[in-house]
Protein backbone atom coordinates (compact mmCIF):
# COMPACT_ATOMS: atom_id res chain seq x y z
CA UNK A 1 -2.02 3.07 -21.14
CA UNK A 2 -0.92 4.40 -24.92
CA UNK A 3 -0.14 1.71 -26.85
CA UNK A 4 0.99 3.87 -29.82
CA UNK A 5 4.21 3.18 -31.21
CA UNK A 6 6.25 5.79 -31.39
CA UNK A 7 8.38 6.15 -34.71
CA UNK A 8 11.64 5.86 -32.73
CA UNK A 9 9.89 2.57 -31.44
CA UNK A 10 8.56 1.47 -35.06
CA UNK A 11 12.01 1.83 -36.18
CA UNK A 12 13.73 -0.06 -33.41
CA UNK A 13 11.66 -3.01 -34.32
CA UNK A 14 12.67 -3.20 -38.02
CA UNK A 15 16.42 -2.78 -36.81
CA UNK A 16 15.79 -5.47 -34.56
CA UNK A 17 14.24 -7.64 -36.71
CA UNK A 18 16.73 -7.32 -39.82
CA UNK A 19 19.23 -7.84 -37.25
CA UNK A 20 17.81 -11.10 -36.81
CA UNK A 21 16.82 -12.10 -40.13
CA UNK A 22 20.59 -11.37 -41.20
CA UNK A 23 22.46 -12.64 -38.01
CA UNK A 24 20.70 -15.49 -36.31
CA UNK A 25 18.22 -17.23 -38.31
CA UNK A 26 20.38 -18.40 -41.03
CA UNK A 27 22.45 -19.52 -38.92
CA UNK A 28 20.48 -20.54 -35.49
CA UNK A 29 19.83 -24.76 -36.60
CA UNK A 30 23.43 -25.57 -36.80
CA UNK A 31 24.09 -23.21 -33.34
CA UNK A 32 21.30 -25.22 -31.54
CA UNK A 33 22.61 -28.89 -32.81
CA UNK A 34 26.54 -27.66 -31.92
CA UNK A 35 25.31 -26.41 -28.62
CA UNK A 36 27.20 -23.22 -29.16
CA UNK A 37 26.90 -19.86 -27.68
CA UNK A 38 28.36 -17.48 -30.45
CA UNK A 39 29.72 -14.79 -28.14
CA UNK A 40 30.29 -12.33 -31.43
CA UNK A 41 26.15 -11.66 -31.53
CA UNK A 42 26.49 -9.62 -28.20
CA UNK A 43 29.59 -7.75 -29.72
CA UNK A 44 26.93 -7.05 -32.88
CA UNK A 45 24.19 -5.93 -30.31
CA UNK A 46 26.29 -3.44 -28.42
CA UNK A 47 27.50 -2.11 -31.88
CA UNK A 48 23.62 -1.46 -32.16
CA UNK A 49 23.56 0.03 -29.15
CA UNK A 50 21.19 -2.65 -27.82
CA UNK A 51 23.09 -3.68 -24.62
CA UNK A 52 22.24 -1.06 -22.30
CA UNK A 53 18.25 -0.21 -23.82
CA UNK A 54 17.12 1.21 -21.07
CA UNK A 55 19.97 2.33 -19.08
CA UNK A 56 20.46 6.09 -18.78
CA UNK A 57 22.93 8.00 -21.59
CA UNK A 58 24.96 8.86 -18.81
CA UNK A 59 25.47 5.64 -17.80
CA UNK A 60 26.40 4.31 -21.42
CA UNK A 61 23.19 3.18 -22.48
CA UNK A 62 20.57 4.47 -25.22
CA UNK A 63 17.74 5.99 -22.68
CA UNK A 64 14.88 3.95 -23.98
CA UNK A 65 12.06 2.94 -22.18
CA UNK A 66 10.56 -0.48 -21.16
CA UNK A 67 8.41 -1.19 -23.57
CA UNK A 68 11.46 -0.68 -25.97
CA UNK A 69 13.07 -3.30 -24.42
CA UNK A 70 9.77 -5.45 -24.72
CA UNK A 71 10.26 -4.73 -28.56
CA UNK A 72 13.91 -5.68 -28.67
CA UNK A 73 12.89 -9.20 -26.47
CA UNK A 74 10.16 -10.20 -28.73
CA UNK A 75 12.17 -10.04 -32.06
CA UNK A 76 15.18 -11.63 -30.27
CA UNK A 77 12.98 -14.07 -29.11
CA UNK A 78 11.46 -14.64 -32.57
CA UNK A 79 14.83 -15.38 -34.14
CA UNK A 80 15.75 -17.75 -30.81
CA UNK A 81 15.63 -17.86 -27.17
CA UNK A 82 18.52 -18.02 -26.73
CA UNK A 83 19.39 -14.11 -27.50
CA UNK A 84 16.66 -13.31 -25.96
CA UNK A 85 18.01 -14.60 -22.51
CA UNK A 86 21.45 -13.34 -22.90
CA UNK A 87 19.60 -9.91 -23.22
CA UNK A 88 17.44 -10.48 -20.37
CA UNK A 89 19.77 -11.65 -18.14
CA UNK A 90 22.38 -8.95 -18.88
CA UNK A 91 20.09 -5.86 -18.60
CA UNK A 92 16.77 -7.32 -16.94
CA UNK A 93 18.26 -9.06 -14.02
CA UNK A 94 21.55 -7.32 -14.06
CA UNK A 95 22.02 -3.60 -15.79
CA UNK A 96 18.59 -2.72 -14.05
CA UNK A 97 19.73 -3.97 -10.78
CA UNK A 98 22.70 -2.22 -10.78
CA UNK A 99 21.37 1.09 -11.93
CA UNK A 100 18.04 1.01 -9.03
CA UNK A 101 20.66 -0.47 -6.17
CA UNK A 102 24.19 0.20 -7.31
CA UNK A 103 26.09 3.54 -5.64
CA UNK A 104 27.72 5.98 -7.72
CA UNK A 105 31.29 4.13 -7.77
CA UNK A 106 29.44 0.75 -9.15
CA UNK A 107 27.80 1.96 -11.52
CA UNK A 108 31.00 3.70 -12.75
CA UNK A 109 32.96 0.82 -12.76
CA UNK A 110 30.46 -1.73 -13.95
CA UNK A 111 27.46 -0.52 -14.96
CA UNK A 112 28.85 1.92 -17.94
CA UNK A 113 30.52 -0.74 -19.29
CA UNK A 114 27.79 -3.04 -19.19
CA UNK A 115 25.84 -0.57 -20.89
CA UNK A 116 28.17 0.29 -24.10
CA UNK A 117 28.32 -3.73 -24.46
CA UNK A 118 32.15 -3.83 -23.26
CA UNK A 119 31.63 -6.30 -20.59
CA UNK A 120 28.76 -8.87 -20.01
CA UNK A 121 26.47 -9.49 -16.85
CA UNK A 122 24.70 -11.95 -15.45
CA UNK A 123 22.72 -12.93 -12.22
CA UNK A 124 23.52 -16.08 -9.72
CA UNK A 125 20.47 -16.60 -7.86
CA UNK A 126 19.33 -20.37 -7.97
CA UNK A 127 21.72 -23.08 -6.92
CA UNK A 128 20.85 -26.84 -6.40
CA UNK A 129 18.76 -26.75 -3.25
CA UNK A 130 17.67 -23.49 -3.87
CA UNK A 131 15.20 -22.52 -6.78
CA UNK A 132 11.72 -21.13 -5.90
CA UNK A 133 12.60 -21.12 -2.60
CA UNK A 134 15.35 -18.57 -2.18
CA UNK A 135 15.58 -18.55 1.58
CA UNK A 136 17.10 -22.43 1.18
CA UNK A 137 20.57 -21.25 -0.31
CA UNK A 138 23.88 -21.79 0.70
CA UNK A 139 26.49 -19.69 -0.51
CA UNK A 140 28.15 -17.60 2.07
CA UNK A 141 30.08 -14.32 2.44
CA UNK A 142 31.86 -14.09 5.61
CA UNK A 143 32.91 -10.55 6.69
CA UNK A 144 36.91 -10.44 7.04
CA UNK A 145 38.34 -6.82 7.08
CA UNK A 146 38.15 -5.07 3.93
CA UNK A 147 36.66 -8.33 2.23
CA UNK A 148 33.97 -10.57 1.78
CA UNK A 149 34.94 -14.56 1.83
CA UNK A 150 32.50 -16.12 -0.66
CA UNK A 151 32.01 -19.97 -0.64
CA UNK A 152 29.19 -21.95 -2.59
CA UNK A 153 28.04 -22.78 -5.95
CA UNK A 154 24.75 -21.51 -8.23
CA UNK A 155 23.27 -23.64 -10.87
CA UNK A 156 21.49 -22.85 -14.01
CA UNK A 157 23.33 -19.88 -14.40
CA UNK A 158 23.15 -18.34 -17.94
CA UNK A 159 26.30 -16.50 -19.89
CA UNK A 160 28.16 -18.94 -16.93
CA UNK A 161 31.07 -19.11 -19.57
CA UNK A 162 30.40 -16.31 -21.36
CA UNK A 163 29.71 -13.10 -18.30
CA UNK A 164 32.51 -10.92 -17.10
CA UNK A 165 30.71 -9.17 -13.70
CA UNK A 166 27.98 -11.69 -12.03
CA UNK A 167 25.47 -10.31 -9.64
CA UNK A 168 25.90 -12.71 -6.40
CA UNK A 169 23.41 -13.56 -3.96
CA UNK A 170 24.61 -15.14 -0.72
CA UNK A 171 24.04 -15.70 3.40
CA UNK A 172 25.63 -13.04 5.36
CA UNK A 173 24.00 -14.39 8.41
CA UNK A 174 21.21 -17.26 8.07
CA UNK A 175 20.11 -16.59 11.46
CA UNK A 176 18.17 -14.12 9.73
CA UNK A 177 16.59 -16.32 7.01
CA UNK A 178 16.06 -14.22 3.89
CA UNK A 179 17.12 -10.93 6.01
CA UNK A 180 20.39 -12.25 6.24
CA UNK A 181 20.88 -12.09 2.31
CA UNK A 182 23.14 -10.18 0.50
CA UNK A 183 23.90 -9.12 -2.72
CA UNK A 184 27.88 -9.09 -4.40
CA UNK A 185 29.18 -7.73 -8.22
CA UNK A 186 31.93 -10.80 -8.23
CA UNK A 187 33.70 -10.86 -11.30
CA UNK A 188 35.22 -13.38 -13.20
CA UNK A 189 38.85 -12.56 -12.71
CA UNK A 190 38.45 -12.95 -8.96
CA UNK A 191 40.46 -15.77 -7.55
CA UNK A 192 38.96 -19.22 -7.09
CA UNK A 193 35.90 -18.34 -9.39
CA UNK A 194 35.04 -21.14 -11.68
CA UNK A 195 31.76 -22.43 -14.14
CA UNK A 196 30.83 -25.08 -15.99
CA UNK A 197 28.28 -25.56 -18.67
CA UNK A 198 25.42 -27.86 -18.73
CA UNK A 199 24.65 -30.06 -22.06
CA UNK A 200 22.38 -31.50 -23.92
CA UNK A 201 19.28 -29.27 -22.10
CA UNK A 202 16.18 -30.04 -23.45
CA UNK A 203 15.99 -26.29 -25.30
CA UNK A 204 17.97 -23.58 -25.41
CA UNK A 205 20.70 -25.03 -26.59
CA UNK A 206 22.66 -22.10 -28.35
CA UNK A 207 22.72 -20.82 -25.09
CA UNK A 208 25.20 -20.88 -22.57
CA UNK A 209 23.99 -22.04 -19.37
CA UNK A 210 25.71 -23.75 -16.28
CA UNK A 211 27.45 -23.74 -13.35
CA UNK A 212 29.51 -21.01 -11.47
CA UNK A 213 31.63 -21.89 -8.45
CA UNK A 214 32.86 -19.50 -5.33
CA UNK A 215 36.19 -21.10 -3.47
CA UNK A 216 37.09 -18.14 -1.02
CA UNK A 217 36.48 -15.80 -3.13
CA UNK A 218 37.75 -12.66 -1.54
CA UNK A 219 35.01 -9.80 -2.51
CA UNK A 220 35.94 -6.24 -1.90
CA UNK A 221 33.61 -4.78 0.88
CA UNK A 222 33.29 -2.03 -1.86
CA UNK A 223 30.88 -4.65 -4.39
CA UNK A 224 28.69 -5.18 -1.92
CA UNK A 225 25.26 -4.50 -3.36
CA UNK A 226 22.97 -2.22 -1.34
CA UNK A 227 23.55 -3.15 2.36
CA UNK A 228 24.10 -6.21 4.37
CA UNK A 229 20.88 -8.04 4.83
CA UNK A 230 19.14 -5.98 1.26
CA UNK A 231 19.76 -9.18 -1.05
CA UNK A 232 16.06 -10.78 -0.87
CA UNK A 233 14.97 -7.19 -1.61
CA UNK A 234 17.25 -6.46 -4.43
CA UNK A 235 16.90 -10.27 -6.05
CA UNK A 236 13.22 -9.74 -5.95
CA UNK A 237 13.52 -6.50 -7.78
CA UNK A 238 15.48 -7.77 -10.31
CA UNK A 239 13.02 -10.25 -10.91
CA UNK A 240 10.42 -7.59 -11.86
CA UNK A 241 13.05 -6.86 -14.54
CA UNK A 242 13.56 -10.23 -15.87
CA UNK A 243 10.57 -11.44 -16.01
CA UNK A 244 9.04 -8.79 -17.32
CA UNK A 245 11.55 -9.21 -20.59
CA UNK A 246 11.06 -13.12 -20.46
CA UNK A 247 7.43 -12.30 -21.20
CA UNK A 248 8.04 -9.76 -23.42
CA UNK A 249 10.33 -12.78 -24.99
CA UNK A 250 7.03 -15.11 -25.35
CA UNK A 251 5.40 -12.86 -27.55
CA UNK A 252 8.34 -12.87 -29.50
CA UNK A 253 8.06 -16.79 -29.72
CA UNK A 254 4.39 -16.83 -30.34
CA UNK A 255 5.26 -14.75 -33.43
CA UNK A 256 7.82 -17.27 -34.70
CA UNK A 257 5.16 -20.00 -34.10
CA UNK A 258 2.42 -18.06 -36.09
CA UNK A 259 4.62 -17.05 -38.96
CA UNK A 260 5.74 -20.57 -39.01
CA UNK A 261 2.71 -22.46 -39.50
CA UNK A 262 1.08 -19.82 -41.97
CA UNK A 263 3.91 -20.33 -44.23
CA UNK A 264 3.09 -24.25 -43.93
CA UNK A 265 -0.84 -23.76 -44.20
CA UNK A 266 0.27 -22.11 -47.63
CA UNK A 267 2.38 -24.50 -48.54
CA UNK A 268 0.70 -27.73 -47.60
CA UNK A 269 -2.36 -29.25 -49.22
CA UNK A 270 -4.50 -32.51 -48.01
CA UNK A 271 -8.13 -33.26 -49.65
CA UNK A 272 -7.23 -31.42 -52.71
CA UNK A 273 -7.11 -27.64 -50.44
CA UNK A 274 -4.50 -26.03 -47.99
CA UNK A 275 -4.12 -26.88 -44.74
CA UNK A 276 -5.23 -23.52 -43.73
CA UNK A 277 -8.55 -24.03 -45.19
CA UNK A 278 -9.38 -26.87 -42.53
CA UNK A 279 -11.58 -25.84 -39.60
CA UNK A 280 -8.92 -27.64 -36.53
CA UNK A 281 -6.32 -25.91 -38.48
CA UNK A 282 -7.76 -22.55 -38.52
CA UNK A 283 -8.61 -22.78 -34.37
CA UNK A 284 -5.07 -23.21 -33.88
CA UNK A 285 -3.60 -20.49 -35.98
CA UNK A 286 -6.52 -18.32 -33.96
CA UNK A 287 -5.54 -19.25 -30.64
CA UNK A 288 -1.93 -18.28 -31.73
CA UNK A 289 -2.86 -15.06 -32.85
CA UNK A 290 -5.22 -14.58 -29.64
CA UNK A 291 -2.58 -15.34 -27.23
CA UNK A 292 -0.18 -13.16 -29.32
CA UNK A 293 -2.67 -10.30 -28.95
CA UNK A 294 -3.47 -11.28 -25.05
CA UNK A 295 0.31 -11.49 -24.37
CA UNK A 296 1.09 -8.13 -25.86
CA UNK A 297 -1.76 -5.93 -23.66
CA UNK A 298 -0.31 -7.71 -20.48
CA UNK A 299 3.34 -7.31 -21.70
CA UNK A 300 2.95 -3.25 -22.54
CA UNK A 301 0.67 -2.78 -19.52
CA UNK A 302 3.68 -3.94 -16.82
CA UNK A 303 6.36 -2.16 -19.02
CA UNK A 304 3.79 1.15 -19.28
CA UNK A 305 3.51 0.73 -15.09
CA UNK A 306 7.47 0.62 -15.14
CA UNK A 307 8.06 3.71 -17.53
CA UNK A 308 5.90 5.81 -14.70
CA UNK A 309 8.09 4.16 -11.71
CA UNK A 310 4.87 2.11 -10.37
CA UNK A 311 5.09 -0.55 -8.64
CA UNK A 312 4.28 -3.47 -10.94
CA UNK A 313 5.35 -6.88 -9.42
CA UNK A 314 1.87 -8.23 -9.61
CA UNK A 315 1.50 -7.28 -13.15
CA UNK A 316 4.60 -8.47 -14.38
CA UNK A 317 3.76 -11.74 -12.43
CA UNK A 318 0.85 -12.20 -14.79
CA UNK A 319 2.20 -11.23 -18.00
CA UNK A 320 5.23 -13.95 -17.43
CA UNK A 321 2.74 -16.53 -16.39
CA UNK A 322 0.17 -16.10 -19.44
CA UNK A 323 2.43 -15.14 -22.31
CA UNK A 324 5.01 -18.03 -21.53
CA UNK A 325 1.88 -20.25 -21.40
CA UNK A 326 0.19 -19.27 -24.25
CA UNK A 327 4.29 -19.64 -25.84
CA UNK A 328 4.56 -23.07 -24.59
CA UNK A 329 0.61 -24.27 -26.46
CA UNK A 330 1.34 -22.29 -29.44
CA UNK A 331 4.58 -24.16 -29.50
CA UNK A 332 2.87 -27.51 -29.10
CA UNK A 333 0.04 -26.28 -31.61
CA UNK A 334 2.47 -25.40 -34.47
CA UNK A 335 4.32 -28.82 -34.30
CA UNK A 336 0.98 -30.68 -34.61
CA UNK A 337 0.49 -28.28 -37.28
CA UNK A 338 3.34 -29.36 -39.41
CA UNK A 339 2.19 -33.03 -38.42
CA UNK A 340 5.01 -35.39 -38.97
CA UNK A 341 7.86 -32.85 -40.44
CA UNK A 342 6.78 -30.66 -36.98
CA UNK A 343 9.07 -33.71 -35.52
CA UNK A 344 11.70 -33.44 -37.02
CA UNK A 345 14.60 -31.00 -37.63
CA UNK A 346 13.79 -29.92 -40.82
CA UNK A 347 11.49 -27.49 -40.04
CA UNK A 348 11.63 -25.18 -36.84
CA UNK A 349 8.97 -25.62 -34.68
CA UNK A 350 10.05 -28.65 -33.31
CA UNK A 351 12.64 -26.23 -31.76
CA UNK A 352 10.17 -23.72 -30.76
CA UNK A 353 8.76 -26.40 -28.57
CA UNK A 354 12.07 -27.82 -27.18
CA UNK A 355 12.55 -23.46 -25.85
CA UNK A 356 9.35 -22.90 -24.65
CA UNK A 357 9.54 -25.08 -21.67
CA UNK A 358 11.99 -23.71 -19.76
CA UNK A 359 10.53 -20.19 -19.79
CA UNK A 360 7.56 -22.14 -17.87
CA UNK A 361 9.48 -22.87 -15.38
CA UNK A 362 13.09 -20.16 -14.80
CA UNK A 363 12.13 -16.99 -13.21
CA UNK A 364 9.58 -18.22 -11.17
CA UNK A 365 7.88 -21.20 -12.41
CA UNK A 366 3.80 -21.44 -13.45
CA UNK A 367 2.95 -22.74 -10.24
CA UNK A 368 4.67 -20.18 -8.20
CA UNK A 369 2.79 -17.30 -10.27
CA UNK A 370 -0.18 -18.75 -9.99
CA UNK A 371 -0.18 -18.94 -6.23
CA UNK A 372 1.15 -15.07 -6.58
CA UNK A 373 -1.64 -14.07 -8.28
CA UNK A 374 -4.42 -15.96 -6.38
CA UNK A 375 -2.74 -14.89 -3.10
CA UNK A 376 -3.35 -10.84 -4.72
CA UNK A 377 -6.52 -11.69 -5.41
CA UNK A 378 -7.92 -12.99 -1.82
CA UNK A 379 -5.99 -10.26 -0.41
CA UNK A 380 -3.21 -12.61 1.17
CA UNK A 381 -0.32 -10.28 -0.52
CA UNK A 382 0.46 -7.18 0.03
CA UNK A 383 3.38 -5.29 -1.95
CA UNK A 384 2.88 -1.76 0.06
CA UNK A 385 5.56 -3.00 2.75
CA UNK A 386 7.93 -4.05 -0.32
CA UNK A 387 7.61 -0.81 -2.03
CA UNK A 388 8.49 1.27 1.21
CA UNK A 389 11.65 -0.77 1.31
CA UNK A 390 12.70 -0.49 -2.36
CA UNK A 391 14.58 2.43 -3.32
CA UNK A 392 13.33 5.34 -6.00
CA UNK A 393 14.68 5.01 -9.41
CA UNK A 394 17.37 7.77 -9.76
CA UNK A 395 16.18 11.15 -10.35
CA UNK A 396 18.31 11.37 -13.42
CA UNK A 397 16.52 8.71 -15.29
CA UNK A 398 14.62 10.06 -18.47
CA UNK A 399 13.41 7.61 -20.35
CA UNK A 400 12.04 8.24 -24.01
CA UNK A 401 9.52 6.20 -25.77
């Protein structure tokens, strides 16, 4: 595994980051207390060419590899989750999904598009009965000539206000459990499509997340996604995509958390010395910095087992599951930290804290990826069966570092 930057790579970063330093942070406190998505920042990504990273030129995108997109999550992340999510949601779980899974007409029609930053994706898996365990869903596409009648809801849906093309996941025939899944491009034009935000979330709140609603939907037989029956396959694919950027993401909010409380250490003094000089202090700021460093290695380790077309489910499993832990207690350490301003708005750690919950818990929660990686361990899982069904990435994919 090279972990050498390359100076395309070095250079990304410091786009990325001045990006943010000019474009979000400024403005991100009165975006989180308005609860507002500002739609223009995507418009201002794809003018960077930062919407399709790792999507072929062909296709509209730059050609980059993963662990360029890891470096475009983590300083997205820094500024605020909630950037980070629109990106992983619209390439991880959806661009990438498209390009392994989508024919040649789809990709076409949707996936260029997605990839110059025209149009936005996003990805309706979960729904209200239905989050860890995907088999329990209940949307349904019933086959009826040349269409596909969709019926259902999905829940937690982010860009549900914002995303033009959604990547649909729904019962073609339950007799079949989760081999009677399928997956649908349903876009937002379609009659009897519908969303609704959710408010006042614990974190997150410049993002848009919600609701989207299917009331027979009629889906051309020409967006469905693979084949009939492919959509537990092709959701857990995408899922090695997005959470391999959510934990990318983490590093990015570890950063924020570190940079945050050195400035403070500086800046605050108690028994006649700075804070930093205290020994309880000083473990903190270490641990940050150690699970920044731990975080990293797993992060570039999946995205170096992605760049060579490996199979890396288990590794991505354990590079969401540590770096959006180690997020979530540097989060928690750089609020006690700032003590009593760490509460309040003023500073903003408190809502470093507030985000790094729900990365815990979306894209397969701790507990879930804990039992993963246990179940790898004692030998219980096996992903050779899994990789014989996935498809090869296309042949025309050339990804640069």
């Amino acid at each position: 595994m090279n972990l050498n930057f390359s100076d395309e790579q070095v250079m990304l970063r410091k786009m990325v980051r001045s990006f943010v330093d000019k474009e979000i942070i400024p403005y991100i406190k009165e975006w989180d207390e308005n609860q507002h998505f500002p739609r223009e920042i995507m418009q201002r990504l794809a003018d960077l060419d930062l919407m399709g990273v790792c999507i072929p030129e062909q296709y509209g995108g730059s050609g980059m590899d993963y662990n360029s997109l890891a470096i475009v999550c983590e300083e997205l992340e820094r500024g605020d989750t909630a950037f980070r999510t629109a990106v992983s949601v619209h390439i991880g779980l959806n661009s990438m999904t498209l390009l392994q899974w989508g024919s040649e007409a789809q990709k076409q029609k949707y996936l260029i598009s997605q990839a110059k930053g025209e149009k936005i994706g996003a990805f309706g898996l979960t729904e209200p009965n239905a989050g860890s365990d995907v088999a329990a869903l209940n949307t349904t596409a019933v086959k009826d000539g040349d269409y596909y009648i969709l019926n259902g809801q999905k829940t937690w849906i982010s860009l549900c206000d914002v995303a033009d093309y959604f990547l649909v996941f729904a019962y073609t025939d339950k007799s079949k459990a989760h081999r009677g899944i399928s997956a649908f491009i349903v876009e937002r034009d379609f009659e009897g499509f519908s969303s609704r935000a959710i408010k006042n979330k614990l974190g997150i709140r410049a993002g848009n997340t919600g609701e989207i609603f299917f009331d027979n939907i009629r889906v051309p037989k020409e967006n469905l996604l693979g084949e009939e029956g492919e959509g537990f396959k092709i959701a857990m694919s995408a899922l090695d995509n997005g959470r391999f950027t959510v934990a990318a993401g983490a590093c990015g909010q570890i950063m924020a958390c570190l940079e945050a409380s050195i400035a403070y250490c500086h800046e605050r003094s108690t028994f006649g010395k700075e804070i930093g000089q205290h020994q309880l202090v000083k473990q903190m700021i270490a641990k940050m910095e150690a699970g920044l460093q731990m975080s990293r290695l797993l992060v570039y380790r999946a995205g170096s087992l992605k760049n060579e077309g490996k199979r890396n489910t288990r590794e991505t499993s354990l590079a969401k599951w540590q770096a959006c832990d180690f997020a979530n207690k540097a989060a928690n350490d750089a609020v006690q930290i700032h003590g009593a301003y760490g509460y309040s708005s003023e500073y903003p750690v408190e809502r470093y804290l507030r985000n790094s919950k729900a990365p815990v818990i979306y894209e397969g929660t701790r507990e879930i990826h804990t039992l993963m990686q246990a179940d790898y361990v004692l030998g219980y899982r096996e992903d050779k069966e899994l990789r014989k069904m996935l498809p090869a990435w296309p042949a025309e994919v050339n990804v640069k570092a």
